[in-house]
N, C-alpha and C. Protein backbone atom coordinates (compact mmCIF):
# COMPACT_ATOMS: atom_id res chain seq x y z
N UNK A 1 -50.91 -110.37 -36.40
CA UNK A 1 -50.08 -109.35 -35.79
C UNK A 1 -50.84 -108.63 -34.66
N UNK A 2 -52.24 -108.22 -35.00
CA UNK A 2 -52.99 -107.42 -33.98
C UNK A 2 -53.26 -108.74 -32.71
N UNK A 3 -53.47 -109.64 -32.81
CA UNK A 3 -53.82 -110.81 -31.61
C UNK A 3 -52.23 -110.73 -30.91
N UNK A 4 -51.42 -111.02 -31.39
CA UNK A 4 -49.99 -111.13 -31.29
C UNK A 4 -49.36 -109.83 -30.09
N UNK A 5 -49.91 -108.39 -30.31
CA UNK A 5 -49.93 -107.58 -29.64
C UNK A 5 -50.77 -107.43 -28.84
N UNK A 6 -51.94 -107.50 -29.11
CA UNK A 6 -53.03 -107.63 -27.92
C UNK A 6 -52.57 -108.62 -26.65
N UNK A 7 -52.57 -109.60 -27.08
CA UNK A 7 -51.99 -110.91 -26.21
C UNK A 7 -50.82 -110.45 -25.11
N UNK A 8 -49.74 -109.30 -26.03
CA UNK A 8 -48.51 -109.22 -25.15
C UNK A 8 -49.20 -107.58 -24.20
N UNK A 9 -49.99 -107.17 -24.58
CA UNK A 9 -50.64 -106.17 -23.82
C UNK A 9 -51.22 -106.39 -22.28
N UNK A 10 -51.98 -107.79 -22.96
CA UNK A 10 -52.92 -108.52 -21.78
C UNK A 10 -51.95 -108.74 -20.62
N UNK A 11 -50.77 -109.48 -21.13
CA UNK A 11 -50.10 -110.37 -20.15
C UNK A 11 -49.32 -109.31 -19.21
N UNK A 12 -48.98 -107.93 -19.65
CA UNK A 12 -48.75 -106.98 -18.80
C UNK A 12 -49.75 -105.97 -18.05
N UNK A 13 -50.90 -106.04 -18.05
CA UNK A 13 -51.96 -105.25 -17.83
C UNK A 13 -52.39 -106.13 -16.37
N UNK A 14 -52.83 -105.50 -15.46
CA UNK A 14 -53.01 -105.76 -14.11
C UNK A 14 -54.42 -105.53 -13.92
N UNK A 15 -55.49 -106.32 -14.26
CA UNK A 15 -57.03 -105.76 -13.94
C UNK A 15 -57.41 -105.03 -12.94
N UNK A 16 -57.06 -106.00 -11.75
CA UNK A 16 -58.10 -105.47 -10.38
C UNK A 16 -57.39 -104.17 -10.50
N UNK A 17 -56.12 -104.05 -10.62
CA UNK A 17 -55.66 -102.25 -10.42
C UNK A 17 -55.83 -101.11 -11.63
N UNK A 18 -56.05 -101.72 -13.20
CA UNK A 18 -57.01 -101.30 -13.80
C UNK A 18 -58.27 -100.80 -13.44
N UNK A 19 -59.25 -101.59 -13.06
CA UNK A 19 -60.90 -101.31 -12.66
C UNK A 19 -60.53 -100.65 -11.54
N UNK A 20 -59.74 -100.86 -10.54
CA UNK A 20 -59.66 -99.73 -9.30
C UNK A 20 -59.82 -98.53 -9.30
N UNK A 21 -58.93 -98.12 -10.81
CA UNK A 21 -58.42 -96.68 -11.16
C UNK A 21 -59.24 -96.13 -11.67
N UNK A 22 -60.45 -97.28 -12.51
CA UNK A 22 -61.08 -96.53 -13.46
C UNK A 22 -62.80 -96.24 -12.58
N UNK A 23 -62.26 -96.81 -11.64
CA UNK A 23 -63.66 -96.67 -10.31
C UNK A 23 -63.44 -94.99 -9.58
N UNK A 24 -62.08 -95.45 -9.35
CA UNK A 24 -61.94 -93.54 -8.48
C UNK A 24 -61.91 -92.55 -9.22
N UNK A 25 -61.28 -92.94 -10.85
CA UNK A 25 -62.28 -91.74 -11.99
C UNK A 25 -63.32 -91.22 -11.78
N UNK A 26 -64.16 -92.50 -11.94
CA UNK A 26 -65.43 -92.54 -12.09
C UNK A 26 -66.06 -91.48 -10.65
N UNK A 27 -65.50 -92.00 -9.38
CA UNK A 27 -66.11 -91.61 -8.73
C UNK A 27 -65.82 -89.52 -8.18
N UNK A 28 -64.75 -89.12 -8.75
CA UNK A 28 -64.24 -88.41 -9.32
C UNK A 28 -65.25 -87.36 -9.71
N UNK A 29 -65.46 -88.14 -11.42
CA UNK A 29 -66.12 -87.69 -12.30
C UNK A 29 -67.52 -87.21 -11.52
N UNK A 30 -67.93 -88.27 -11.21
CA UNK A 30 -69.48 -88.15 -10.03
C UNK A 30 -69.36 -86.65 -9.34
N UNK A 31 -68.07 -86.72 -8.50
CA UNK A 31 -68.17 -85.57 -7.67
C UNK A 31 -68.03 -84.16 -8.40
N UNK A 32 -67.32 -84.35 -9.15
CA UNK A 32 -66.97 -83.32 -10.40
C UNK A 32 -68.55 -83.04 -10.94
N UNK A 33 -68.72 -83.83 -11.29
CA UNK A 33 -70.44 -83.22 -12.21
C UNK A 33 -71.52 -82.66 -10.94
N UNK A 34 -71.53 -83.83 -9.48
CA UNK A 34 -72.67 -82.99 -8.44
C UNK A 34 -72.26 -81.18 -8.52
N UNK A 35 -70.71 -81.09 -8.61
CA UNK A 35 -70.74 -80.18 -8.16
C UNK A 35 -70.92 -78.61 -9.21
N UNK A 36 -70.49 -79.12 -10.21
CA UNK A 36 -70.47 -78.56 -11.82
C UNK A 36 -72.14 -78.54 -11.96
N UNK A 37 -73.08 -78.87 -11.19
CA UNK A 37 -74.84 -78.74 -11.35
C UNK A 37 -75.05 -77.88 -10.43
N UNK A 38 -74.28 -78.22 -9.10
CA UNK A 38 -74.92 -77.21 -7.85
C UNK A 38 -74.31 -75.84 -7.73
N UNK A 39 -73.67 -75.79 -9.26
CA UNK A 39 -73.28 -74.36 -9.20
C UNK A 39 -74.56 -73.27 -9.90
N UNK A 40 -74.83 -74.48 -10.80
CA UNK A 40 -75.79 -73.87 -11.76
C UNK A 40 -77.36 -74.33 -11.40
N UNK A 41 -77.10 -74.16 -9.94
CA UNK A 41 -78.46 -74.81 -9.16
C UNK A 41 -79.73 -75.86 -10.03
N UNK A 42 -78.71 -76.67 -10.22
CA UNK A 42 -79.35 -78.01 -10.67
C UNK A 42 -79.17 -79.05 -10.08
N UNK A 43 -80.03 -80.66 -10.30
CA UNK A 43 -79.61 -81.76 -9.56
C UNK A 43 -79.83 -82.84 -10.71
N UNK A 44 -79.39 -83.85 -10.32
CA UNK A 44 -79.55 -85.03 -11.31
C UNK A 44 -81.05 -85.52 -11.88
N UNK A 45 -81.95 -85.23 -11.15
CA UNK A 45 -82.86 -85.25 -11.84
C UNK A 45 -83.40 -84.40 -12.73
N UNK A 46 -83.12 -83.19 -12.94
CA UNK A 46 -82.96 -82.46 -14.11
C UNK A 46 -82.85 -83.20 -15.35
N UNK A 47 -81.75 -84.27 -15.37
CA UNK A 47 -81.08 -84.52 -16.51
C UNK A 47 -81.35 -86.42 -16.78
N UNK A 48 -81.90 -86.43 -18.13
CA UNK A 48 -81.98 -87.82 -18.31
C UNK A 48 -80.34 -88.99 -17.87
N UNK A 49 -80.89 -90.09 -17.81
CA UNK A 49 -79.65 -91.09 -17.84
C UNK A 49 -78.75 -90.88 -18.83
N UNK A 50 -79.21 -90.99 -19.92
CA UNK A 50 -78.03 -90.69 -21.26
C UNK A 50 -77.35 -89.46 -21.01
N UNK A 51 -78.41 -88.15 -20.57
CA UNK A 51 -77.58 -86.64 -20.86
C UNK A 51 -76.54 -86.55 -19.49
N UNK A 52 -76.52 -87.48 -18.57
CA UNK A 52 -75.74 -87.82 -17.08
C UNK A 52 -74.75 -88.33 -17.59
N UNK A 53 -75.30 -89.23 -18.28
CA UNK A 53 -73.78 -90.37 -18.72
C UNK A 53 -72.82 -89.22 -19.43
N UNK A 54 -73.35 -88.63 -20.42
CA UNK A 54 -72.34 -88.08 -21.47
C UNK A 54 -71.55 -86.76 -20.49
N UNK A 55 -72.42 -86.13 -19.50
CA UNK A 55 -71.43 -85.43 -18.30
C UNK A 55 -70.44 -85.79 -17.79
N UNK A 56 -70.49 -86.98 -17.14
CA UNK A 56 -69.29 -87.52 -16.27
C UNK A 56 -68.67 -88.14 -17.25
N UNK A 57 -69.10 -88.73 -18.74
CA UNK A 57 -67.66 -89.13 -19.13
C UNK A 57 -67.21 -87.56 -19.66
N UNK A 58 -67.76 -87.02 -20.09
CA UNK A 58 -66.88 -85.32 -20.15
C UNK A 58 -65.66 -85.54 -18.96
N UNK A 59 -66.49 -85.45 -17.68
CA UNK A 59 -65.73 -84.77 -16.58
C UNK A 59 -64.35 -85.83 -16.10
N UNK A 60 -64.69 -87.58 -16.80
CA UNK A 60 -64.12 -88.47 -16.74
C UNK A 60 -62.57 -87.70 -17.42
N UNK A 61 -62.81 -87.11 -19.12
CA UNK A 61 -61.86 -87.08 -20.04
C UNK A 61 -60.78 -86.29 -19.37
N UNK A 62 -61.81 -85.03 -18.61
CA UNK A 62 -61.12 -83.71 -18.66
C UNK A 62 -59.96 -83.96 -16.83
N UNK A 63 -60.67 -85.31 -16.18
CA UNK A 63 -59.31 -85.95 -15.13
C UNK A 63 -58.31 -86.72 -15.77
N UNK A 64 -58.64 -87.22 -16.85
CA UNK A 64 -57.81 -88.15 -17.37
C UNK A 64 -56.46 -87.11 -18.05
N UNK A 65 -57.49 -86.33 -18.66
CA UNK A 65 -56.47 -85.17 -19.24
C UNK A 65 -55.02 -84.43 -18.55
N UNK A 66 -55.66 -84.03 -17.04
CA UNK A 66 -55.03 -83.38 -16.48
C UNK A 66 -53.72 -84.60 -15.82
N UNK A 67 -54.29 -85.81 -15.40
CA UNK A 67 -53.61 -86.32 -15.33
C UNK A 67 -52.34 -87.01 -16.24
N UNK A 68 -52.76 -86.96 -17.37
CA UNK A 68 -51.57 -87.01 -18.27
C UNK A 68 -49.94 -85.55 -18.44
N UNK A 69 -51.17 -84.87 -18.36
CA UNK A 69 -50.61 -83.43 -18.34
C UNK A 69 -49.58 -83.26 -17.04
N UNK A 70 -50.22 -83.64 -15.93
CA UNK A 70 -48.86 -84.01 -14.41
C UNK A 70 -48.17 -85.58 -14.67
N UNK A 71 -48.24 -86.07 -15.20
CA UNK A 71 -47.29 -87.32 -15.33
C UNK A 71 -46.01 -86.19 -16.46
N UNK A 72 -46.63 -86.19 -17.72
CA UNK A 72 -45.79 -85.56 -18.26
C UNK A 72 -45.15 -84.55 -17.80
N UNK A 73 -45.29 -83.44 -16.98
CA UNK A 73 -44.31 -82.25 -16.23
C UNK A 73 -43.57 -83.12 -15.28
N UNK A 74 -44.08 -83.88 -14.46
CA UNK A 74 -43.62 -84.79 -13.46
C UNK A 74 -41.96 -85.40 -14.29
N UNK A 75 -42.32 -86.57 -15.56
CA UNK A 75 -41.15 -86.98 -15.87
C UNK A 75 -40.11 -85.92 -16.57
N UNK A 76 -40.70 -84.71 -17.02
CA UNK A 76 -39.82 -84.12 -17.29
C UNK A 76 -39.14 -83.18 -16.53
N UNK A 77 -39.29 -83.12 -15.33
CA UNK A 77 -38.83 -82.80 -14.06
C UNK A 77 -37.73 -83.40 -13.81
N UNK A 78 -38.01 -84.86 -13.87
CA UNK A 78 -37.02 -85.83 -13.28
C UNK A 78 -35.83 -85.64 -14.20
N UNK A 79 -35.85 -85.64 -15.58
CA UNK A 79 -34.92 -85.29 -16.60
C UNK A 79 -34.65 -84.04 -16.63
N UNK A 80 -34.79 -83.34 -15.66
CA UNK A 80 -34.45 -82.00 -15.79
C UNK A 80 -34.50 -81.01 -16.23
N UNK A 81 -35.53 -81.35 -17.03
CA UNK A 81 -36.19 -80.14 -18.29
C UNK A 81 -37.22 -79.48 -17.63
N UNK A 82 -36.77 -78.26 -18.03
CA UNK A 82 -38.16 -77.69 -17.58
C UNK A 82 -38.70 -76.78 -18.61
N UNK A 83 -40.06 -76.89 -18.42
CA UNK A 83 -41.01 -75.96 -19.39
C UNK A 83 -41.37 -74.36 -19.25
N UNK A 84 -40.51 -73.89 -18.18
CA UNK A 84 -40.73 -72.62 -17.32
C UNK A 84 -39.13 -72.35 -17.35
N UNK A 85 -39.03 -71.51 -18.25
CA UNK A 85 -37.31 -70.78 -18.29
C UNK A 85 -36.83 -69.96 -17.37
């Protein structure tokens, strides 16, 4: 059952525009963290590889987040609902 769904996942899933998206995250995230250090007058060398990594995927979650958060107001826009009375 799980191969069965995986399989029908794959065959709709679009890579190169997958990895595209998950590149301008990324690069995103990058700009998000330089700038989230140079507030707190720090730079990347401050901070080991691992304690870097676990920043930008923070800063990764918290775009991913927001972007769910405007898709969702977005479609419920279109349906006419609104969350603001």
């Amino acid at each position: 059952m799980l191969k069965e769904t995986a399989d029908f996942v794959a065959r709709f899933t679009y890579k190169p525009l997958q990895k595209r998206v998950t590149h301008t995250i990324r690069k995103k995230a990058i700009k998000s963290t330089k700038a989230r250090l140079a507030v707190h007058h720090q730079s990347f060398e401050d901070y080991s590889d691992d304690e870097l990594e676990i920043i930008i995927e923070d800063e990764e979650r918290k775009i991913i987040d927001s972007l769910k958060t405007k898709s969702l107001i977005a479609a419920l826009s279109l349906l006419g609902i609104s969350l603001f009375p």
